[in-house]
N, C-alpha and C. Protein backbone atom coordinates (compact mmCIF):
# COMPACT_ATOMS: atom_id res chain seq x y z
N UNK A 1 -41.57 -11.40 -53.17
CA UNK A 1 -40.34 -10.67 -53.25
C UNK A 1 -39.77 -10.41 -51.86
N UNK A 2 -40.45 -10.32 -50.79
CA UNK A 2 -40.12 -10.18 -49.74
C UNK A 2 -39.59 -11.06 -48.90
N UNK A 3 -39.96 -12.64 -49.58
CA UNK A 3 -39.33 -13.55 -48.86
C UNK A 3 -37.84 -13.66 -49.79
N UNK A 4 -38.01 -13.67 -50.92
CA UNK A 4 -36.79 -13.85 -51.29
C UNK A 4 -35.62 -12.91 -50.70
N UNK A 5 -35.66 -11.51 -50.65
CA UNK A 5 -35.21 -10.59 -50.07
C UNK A 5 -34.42 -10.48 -48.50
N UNK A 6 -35.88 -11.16 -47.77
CA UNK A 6 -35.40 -11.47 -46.57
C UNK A 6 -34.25 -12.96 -46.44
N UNK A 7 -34.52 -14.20 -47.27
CA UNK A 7 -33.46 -15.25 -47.83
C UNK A 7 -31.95 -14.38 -48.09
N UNK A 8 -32.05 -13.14 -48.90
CA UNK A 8 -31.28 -13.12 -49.75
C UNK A 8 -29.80 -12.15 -48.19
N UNK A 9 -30.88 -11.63 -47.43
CA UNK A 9 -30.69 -10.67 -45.98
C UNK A 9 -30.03 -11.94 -45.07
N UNK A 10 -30.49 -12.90 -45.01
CA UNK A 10 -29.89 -13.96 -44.06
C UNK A 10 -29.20 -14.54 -44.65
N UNK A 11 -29.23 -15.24 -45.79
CA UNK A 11 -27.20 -15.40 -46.36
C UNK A 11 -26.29 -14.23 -46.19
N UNK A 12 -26.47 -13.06 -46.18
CA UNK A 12 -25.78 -12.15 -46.08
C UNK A 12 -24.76 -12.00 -47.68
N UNK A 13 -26.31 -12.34 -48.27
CA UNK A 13 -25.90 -11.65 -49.96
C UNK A 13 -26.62 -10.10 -50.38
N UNK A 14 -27.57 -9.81 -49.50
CA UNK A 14 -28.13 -8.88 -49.74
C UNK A 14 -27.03 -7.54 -49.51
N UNK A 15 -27.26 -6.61 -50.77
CA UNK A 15 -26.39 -5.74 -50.91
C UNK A 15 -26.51 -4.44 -49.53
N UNK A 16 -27.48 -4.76 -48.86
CA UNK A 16 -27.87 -3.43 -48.10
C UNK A 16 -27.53 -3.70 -46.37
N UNK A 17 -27.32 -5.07 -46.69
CA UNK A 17 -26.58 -5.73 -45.14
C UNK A 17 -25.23 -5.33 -44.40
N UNK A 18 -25.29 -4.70 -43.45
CA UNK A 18 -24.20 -4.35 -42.67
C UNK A 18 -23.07 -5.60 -42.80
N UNK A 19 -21.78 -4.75 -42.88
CA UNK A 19 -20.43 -5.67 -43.03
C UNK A 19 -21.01 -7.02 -42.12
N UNK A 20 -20.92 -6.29 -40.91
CA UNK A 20 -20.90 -7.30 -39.80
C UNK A 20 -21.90 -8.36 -39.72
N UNK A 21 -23.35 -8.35 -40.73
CA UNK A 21 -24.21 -9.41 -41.12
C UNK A 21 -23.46 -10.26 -42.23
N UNK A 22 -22.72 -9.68 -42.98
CA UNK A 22 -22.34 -10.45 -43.92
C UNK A 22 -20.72 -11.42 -43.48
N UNK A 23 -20.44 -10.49 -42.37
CA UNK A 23 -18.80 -11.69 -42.20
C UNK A 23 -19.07 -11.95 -40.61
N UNK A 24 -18.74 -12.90 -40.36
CA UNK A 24 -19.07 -13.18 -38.91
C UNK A 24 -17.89 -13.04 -38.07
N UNK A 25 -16.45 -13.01 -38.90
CA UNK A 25 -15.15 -12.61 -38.67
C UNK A 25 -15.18 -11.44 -37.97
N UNK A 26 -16.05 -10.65 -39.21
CA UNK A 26 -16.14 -9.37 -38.12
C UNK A 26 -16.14 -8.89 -36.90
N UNK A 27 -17.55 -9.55 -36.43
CA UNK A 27 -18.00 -9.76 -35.07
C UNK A 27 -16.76 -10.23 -33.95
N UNK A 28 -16.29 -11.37 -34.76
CA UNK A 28 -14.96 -12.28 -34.06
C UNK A 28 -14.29 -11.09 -33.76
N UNK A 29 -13.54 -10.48 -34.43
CA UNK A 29 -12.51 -9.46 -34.63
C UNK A 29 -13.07 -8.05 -33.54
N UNK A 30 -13.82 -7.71 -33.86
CA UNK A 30 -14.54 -7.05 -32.66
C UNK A 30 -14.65 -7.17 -31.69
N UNK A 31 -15.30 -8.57 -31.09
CA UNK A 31 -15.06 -8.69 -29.51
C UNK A 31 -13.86 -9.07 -29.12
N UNK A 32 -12.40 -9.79 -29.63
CA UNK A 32 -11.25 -9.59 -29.31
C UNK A 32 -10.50 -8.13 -29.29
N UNK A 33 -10.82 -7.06 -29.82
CA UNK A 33 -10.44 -5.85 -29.66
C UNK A 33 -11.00 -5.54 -28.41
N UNK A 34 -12.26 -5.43 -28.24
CA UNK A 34 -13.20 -5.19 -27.21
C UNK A 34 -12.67 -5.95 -25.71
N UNK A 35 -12.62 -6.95 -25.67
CA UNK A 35 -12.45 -7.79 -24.75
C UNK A 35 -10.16 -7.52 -24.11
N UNK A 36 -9.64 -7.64 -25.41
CA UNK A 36 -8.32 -7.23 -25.09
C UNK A 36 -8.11 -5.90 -24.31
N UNK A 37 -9.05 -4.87 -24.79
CA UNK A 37 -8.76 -3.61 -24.33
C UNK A 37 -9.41 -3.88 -23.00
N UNK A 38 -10.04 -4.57 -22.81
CA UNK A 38 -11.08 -4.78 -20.89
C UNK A 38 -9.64 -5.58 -19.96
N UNK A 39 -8.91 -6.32 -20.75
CA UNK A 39 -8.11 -7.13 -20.03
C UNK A 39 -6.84 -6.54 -20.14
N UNK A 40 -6.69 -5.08 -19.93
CA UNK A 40 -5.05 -4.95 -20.45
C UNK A 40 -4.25 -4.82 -19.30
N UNK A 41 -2.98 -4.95 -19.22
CA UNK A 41 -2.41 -5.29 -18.78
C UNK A 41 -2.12 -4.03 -16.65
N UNK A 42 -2.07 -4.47 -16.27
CA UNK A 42 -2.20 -3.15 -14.84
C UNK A 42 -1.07 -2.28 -15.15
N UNK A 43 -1.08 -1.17 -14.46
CA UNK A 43 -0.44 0.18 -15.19
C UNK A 43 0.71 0.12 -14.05
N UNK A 44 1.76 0.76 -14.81
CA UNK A 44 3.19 0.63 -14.17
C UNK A 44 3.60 1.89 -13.49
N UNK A 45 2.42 2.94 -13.82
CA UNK A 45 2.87 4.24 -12.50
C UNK A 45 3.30 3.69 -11.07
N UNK A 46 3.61 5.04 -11.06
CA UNK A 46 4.04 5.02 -9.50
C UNK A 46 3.63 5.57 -8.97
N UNK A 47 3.15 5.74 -7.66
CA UNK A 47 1.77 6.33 -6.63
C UNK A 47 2.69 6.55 -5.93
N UNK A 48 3.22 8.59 -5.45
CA UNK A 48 4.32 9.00 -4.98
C UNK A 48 2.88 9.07 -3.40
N UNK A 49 2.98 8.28 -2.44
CA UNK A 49 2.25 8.78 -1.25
C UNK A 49 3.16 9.03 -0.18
N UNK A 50 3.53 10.16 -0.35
CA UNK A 50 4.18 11.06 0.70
C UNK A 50 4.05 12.22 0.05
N UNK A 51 4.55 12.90 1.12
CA UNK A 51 4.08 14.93 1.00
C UNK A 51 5.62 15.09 0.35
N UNK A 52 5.75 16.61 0.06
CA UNK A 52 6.72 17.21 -0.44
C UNK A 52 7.45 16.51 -2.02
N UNK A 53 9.10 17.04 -2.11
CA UNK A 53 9.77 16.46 -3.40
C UNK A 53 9.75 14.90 -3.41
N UNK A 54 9.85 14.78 -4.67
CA UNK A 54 10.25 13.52 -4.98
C UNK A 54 11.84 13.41 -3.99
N UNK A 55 11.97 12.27 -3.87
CA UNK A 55 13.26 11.05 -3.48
C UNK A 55 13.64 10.24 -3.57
N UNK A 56 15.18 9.85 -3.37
CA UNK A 56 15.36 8.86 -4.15
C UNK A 56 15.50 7.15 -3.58
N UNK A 57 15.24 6.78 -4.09
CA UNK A 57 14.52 5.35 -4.01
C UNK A 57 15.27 4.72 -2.35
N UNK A 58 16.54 5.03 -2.13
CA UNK A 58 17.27 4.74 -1.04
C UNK A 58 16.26 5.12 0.25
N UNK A 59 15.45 6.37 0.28
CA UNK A 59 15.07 6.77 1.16
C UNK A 59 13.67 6.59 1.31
N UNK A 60 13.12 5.75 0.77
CA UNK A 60 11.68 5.48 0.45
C UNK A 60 11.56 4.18 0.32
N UNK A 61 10.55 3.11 0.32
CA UNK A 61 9.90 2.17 0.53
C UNK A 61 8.90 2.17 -0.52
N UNK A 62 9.21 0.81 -1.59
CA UNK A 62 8.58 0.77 -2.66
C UNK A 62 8.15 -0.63 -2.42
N UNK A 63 6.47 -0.44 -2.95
CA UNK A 63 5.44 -1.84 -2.97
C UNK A 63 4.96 -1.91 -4.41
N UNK A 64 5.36 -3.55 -4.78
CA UNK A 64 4.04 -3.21 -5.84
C UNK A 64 2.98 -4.34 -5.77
N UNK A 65 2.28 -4.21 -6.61
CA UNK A 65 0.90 -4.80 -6.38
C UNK A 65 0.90 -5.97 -7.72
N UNK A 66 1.22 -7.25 -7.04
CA UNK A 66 1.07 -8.20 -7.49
C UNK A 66 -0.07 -8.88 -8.72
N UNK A 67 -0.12 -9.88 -9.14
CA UNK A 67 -0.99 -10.60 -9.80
C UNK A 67 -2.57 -10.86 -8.96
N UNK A 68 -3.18 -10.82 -9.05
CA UNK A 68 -4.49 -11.53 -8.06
C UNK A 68 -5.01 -9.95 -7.52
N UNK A 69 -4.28 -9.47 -6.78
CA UNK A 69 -4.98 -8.04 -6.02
C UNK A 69 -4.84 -7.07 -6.48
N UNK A 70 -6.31 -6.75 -5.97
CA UNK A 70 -7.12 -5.56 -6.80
C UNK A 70 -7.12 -4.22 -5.88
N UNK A 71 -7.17 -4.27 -4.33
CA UNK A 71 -6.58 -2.97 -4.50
C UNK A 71 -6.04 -2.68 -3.12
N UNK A 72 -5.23 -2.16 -2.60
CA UNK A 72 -4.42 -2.32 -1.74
C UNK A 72 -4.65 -0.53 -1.03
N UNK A 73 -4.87 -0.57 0.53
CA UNK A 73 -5.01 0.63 1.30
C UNK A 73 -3.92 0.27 2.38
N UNK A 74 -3.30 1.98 2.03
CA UNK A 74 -2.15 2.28 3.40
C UNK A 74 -2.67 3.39 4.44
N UNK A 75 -2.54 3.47 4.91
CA UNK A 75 -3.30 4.25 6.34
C UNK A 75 -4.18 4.94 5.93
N UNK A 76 -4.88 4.01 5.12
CA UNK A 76 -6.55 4.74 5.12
C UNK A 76 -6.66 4.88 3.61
N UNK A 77 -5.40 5.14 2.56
CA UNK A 77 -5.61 5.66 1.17
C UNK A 77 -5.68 4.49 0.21
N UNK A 78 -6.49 4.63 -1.15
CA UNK A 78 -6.84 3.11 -1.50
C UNK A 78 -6.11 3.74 -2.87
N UNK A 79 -5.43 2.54 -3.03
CA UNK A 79 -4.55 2.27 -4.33
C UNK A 79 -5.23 1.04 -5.20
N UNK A 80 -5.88 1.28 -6.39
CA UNK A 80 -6.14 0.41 -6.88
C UNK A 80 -4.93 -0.13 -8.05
N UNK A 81 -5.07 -1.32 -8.36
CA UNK A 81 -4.03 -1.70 -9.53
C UNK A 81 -4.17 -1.71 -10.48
N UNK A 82 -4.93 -1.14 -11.00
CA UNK A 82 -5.72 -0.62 -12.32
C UNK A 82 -4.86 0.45 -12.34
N UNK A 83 -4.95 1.46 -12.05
CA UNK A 83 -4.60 2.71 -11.41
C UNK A 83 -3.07 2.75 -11.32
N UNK A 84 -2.11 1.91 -10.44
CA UNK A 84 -0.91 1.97 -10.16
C UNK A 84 -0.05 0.94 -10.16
N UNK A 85 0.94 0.78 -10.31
CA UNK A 85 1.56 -0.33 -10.28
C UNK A 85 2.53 -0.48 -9.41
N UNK A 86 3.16 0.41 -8.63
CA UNK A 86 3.55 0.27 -7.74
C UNK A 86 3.00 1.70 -6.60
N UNK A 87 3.70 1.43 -5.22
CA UNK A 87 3.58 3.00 -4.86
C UNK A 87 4.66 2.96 -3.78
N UNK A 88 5.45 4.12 -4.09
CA UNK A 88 6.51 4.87 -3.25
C UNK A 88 5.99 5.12 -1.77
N UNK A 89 6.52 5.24 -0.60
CA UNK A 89 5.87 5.58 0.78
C UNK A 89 7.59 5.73 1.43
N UNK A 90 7.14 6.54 2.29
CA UNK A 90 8.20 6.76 2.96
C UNK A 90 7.88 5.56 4.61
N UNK A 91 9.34 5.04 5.06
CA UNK A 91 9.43 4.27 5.65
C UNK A 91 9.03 4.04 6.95
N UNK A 92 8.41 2.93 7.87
CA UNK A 92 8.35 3.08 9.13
C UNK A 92 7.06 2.05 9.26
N UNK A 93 6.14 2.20 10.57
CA UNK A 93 4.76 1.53 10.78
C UNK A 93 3.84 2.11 9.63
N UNK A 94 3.44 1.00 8.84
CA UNK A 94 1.97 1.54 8.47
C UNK A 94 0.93 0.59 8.55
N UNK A 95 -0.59 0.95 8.63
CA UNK A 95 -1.39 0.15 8.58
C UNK A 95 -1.98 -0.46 7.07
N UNK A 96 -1.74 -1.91 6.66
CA UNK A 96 -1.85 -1.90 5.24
C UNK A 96 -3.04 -2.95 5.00
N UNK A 97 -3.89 -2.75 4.17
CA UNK A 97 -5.14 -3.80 4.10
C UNK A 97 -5.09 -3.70 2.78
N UNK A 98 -5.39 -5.70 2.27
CA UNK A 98 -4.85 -5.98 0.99
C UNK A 98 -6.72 -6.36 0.58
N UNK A 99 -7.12 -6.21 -0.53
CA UNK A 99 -8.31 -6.24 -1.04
C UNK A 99 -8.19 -7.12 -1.89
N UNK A 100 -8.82 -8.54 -2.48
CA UNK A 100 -9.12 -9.02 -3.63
C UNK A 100 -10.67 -9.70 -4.02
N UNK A 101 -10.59 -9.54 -5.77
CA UNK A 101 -12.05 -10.54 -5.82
C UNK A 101 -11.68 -11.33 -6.98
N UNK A 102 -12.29 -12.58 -7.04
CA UNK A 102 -12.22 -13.44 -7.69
C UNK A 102 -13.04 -14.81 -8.15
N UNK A 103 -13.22 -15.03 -9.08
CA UNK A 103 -14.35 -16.06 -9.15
C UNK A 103 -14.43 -17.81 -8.62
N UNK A 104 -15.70 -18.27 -8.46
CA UNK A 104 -15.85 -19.44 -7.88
C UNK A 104 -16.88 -19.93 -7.87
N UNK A 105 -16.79 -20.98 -7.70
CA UNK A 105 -18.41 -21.84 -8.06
C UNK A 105 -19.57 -21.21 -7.72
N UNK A 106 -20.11 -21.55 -8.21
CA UNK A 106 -21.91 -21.02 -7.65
C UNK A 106 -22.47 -21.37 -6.08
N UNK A 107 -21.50 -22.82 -6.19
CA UNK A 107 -21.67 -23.67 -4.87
C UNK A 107 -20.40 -22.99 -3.70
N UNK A 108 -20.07 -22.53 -3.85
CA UNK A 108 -19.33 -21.46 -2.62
C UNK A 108 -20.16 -20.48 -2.44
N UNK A 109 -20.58 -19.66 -3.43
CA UNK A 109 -21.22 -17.90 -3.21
C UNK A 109 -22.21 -18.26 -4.35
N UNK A 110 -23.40 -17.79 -3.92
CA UNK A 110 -24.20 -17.78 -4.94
C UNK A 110 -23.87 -16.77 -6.29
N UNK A 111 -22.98 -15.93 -6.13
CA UNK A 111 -23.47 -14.29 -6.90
C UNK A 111 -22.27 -15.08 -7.94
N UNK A 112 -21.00 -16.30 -7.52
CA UNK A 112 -19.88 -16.38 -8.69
C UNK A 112 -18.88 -15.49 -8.07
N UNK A 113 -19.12 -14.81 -7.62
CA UNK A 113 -17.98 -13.74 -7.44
C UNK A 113 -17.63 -13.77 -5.47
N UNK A 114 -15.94 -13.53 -4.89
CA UNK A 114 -15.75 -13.89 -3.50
C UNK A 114 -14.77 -12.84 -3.41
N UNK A 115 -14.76 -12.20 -2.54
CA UNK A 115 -14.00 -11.15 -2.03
C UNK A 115 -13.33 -11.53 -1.06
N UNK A 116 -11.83 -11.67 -0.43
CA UNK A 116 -11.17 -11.89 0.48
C UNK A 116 -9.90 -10.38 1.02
N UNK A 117 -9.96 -10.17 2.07
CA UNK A 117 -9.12 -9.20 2.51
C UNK A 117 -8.36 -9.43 3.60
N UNK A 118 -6.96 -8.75 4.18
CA UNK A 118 -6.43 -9.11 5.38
C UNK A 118 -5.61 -7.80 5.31
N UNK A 119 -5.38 -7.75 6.59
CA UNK A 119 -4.83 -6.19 6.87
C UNK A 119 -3.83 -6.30 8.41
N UNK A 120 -2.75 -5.53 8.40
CA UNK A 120 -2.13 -6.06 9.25
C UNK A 120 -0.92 -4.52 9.76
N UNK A 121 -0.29 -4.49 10.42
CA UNK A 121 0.83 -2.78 10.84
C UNK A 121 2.08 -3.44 10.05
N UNK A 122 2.76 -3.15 9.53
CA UNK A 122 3.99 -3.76 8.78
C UNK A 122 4.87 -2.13 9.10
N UNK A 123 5.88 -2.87 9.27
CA UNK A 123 7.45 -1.85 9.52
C UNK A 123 8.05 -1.87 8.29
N UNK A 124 8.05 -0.85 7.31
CA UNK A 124 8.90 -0.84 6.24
C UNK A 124 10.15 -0.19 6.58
N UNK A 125 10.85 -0.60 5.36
CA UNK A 125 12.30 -0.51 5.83
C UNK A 125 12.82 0.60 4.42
N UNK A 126 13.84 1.71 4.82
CA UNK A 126 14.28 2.47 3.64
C UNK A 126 15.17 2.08 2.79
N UNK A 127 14.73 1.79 1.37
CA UNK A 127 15.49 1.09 0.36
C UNK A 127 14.98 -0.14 -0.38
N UNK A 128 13.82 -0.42 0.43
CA UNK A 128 13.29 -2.16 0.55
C UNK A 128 12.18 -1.70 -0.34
N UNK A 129 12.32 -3.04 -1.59
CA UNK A 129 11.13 -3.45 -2.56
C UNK A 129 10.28 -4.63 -2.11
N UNK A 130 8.87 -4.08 -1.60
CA UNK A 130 7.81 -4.92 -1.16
C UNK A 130 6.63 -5.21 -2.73
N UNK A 131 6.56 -6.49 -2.30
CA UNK A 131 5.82 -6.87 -3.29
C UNK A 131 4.37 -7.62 -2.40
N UNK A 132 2.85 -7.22 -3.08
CA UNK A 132 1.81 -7.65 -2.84
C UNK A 132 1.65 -8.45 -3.71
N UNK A 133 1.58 -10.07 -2.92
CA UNK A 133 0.99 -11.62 -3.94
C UNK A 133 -0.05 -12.01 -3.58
N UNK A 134 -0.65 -12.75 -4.23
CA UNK A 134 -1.88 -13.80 -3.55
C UNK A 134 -1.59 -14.91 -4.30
N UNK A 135 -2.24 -16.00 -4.05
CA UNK A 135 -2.14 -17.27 -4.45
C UNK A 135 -3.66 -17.79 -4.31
N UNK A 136 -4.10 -18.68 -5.48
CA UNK A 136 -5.57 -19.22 -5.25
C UNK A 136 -5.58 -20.42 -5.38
N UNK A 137 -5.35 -21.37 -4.23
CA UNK A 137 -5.47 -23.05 -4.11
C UNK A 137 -6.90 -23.45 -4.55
N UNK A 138 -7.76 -22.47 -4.53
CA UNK A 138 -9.24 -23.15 -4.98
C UNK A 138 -10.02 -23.62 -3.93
N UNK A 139 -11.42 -23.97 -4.21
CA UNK A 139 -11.95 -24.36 -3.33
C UNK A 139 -12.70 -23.14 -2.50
N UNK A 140 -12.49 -21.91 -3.09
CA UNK A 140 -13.11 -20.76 -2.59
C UNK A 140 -12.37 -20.14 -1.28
N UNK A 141 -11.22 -20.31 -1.60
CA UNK A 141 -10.22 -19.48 -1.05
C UNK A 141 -8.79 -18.78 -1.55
N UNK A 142 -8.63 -17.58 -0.85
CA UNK A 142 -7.21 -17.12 -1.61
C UNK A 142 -6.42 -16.89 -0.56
N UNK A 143 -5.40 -16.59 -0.57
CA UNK A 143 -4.11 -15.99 0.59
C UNK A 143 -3.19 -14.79 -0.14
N UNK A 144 -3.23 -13.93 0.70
CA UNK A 144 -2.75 -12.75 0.62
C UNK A 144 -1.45 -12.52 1.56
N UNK A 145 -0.57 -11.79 0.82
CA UNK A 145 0.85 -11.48 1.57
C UNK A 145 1.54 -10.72 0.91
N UNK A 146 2.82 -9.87 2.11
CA UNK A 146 3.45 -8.94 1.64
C UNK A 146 5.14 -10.05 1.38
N UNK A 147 5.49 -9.48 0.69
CA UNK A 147 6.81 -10.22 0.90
C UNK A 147 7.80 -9.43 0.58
N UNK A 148 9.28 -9.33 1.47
CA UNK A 148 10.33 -8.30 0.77
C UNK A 148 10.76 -8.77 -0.50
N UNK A 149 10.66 -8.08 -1.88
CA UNK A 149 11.10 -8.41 -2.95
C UNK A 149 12.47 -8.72 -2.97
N UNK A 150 13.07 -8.55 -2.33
CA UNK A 150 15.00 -8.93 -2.49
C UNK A 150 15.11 -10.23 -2.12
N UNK A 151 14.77 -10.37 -0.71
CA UNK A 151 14.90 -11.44 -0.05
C UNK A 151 13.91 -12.40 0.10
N UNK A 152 12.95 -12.46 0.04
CA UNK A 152 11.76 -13.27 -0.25
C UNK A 152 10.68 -13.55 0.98
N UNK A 153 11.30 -12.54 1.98
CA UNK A 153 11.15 -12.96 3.64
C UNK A 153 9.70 -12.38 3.61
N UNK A 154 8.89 -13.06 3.96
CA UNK A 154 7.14 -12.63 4.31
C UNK A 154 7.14 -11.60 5.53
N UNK A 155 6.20 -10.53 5.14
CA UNK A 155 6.39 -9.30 5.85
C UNK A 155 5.32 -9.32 6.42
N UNK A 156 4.10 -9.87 5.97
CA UNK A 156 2.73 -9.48 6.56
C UNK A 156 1.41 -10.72 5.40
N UNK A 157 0.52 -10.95 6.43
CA UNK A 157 -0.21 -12.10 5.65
C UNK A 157 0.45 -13.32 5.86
N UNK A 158 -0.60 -14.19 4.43
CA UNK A 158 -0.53 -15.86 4.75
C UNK A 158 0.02 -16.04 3.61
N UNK A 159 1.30 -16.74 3.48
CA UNK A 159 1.11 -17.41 2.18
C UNK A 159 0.77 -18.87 1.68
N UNK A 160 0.29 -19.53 0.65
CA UNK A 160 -0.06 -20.70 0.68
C UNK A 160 0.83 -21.61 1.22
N UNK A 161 -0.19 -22.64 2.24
CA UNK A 161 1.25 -24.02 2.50
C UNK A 161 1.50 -24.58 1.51
């Protein structure tokens, strides 16, 4: 009786078998919930980094944080893109270091995983939409750059040849 039982447990006819033994859909359906919610989409706040009231956009210097990078520091404060999607700063010299990681052969890095960063003083300008890109040609490298969003003019970093 016990073998039949256990037969009856692995078709997933047995009445006492969890949904998820009996439909394998289930499972399916589960790790796409699971996995969608790990991959959602980066958050569209705004990271007000300056002191005092809010202002309006004329008088401030807005970055946002591109596709590829993961987390971006302005004179010292770390903005991740998980976290923010863009961030407000008021205008002038700052020191900005761009953070990313990303995967690659075994035969580049043993661990699969490569971290690349570049950091550089950039002069923002009041009114100006900066955007953080990277680009990944492969081969176990990426390029990082600021670029003015209006005009397309590279502010800081490499971008791919």
């Amino acid at each position: 009786m016990a073998i039949a039982s256990l037969a009856a447990f692995v078709d997933g006819k047995h009445t006492g078998a969890p949904v998820a033994y009996r439909c394998p859909a289930a499972w399916l359906l589960l790790c796409v919930i699971v996995l969608g919610a790990c991959a959602a989409a980066p958050s569209q706040h705004v990271y007000k980094l300056y002191p005092g009231p809010v202002r309006p956009d004329s008088e401030l210097a807005t970055i946002g944080l591109g596709d590829g990078v993961f987390s971006l520091q302005i004179d010292g404060l770390t903005v991740n893109r998980a976290d923010f999607g863009h961030v407000n700063i008021l205008p002038g010299p700052h020191r900005i270091k761009l953070d990313t990681w990303y995967l690659v052969s075994v035969l580049v890095d043993p661990s699969g995983l490569k971290s690349d960063e570049t950091g550089s003083y950039v002069d923002l300008e009041p009114g100006h939409r900066y955007l953080v890109r990277s680009s990944d040609p492969g081969g176990g490298m990426r390029y990082l750059w600021i670029e003015d969003a209006d005009s397309g003019q590279l502010v800081a970093g490499a971008r791919r040849p």
